[in-house]
Protein backbone atom coordinates (compact mmCIF):
# COMPACT_ATOMS: atom_id res chain seq x y z
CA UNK A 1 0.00 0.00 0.00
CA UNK A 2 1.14 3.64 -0.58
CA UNK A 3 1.70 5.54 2.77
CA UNK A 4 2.94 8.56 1.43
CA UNK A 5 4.73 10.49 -1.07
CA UNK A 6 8.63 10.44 -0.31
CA UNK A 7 9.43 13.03 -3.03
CA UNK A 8 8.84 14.79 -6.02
CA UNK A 9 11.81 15.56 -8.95
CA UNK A 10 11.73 18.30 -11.65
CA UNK A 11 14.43 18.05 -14.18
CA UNK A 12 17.02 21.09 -14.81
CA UNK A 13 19.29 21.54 -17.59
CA UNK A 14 23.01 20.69 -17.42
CA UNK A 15 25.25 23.50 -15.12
CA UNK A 16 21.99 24.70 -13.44
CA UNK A 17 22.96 23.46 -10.14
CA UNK A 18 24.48 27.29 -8.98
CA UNK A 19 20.81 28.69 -9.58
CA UNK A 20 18.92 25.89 -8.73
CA UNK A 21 20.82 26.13 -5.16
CA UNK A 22 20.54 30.09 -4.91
CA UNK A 23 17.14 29.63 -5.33
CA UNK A 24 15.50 26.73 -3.26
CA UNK A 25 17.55 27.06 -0.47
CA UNK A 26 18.12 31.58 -0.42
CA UNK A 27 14.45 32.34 -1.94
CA UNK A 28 11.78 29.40 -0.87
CA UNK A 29 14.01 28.68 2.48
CA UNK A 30 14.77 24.78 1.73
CA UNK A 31 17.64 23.10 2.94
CA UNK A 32 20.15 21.11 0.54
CA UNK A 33 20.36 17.22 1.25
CA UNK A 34 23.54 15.27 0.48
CA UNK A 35 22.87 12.97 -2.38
CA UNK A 36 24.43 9.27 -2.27
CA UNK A 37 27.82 9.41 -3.33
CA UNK A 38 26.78 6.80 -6.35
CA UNK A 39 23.80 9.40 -7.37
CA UNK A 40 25.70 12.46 -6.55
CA UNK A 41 27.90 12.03 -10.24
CA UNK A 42 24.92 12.83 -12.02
CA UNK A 43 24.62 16.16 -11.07
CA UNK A 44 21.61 17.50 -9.85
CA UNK A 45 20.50 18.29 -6.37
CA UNK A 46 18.04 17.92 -3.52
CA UNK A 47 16.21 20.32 -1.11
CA UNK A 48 14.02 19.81 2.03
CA UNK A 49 11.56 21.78 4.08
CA UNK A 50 9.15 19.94 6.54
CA UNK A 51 7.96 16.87 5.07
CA UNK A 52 8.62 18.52 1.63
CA UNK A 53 11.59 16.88 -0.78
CA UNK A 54 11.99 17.95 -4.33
CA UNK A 55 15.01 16.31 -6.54
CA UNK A 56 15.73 18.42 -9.62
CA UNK A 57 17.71 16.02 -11.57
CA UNK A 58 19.83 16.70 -14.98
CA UNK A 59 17.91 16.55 -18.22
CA UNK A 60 20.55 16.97 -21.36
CA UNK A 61 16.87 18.13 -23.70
CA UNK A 62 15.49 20.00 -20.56
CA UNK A 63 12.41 21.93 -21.11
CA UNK A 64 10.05 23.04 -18.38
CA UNK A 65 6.70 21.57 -17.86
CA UNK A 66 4.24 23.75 -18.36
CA UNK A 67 1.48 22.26 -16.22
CA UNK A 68 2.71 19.70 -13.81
CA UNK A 69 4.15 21.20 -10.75
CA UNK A 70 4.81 20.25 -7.11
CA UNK A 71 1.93 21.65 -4.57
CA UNK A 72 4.19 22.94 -1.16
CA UNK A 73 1.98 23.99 1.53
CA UNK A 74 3.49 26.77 3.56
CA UNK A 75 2.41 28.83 6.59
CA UNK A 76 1.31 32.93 6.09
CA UNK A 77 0.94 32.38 3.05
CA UNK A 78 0.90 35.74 1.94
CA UNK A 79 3.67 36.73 4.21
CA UNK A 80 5.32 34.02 2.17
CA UNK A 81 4.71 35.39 -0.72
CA UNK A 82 5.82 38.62 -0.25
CA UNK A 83 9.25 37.07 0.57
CA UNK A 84 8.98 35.45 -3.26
CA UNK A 85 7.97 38.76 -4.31
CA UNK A 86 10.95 40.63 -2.61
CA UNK A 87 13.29 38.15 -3.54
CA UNK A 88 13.11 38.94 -7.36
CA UNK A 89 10.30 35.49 -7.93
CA UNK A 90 7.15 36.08 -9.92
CA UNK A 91 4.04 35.65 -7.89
CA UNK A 92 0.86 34.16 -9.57
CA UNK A 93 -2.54 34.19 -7.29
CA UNK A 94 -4.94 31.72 -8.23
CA UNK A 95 -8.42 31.35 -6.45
CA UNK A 96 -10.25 28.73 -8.31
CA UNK A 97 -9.34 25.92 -5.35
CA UNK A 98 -12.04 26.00 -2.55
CA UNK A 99 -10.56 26.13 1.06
CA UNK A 100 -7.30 26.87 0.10
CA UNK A 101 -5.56 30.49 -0.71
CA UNK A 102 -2.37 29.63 -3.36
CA UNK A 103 -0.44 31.16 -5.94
CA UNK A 104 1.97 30.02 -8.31
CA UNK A 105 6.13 30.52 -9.23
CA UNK A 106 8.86 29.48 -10.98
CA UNK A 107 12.45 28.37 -10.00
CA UNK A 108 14.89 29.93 -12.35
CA UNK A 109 14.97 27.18 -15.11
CA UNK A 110 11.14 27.46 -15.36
CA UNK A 111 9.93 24.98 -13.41
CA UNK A 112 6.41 25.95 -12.05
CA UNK A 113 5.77 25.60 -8.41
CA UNK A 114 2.49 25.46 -6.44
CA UNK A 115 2.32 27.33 -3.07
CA UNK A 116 -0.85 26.63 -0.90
CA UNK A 117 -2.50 26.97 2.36
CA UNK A 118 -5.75 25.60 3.74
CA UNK A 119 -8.21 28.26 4.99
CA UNK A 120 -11.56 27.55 7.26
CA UNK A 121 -14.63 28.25 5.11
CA UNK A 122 -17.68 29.85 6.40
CA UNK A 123 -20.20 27.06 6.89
CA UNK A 124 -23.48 27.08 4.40
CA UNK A 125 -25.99 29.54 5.34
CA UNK A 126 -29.09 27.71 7.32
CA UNK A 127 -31.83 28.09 6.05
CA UNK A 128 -34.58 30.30 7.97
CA UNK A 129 -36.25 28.08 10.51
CA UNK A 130 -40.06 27.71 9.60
CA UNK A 131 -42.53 30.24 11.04
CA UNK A 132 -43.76 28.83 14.25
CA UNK A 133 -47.73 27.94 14.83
């Protein structure tokens, strides 16, 4: 049975590994994780926040998916995002997902990334009680 995700890897083109670093672990916070010596060759690297892993490996023909993306759910959200924002990252707000506040980035070799937080939504309005006899 699956218990849980244990990571998710975006590819990167060759020599990207200085702006991949700069990025995930000075702008979205994430720590670098030592690779296995026998994976390490390959280039590549891999960052960690929470329970959060992404592995951006080497691609020779990298190009960016355009729609598939990671979903990374942060705290303050907008807070958050204004530490994208003042870190030179594009900010995207999207509010077609119910209960959740989220926006969209991209890492430097255009990799999309979903940010998200869970909100409380105001329960359905009852309905008026019937008139009483």
């Amino acid at each position: 049975m699956i218990a849980a995700v244990d990571h998710v890897q975006l590819a990167a083109p060759p020599g990207s590994e200085k702006e991949l670093r700069a990025f995930y672990t000075g702008v979205l916070g994430m720590t670098e994780l030592a690779k296995p010596p026998v994976l390490a060759g390959r280039g590549g690297c891999w960052f960690g926040a929470g329970s959060a892993v992404l592995h951006l490996g080497i691609e020779e023909d990298f190009r960016p998916a355009r729609k598939a993306h990671p979903g990374l759910r942060v705290t303050d959200i907008h807070g958050y995002a204004k530490h994208l924002t003042e870190k030179g990252a594009k900010v995207v707000w999207d509010y077609d997902l119910p209960g959740h506040l989220r926006f969209y980035s991209q890492d430097p070799v255009g990799n999309r990334l979903e940010f998200l937080e869970a909100v409380a939504m105001a329960p359905p309005a009852s309905p008026e009680p019937p008139p009483s006899r």
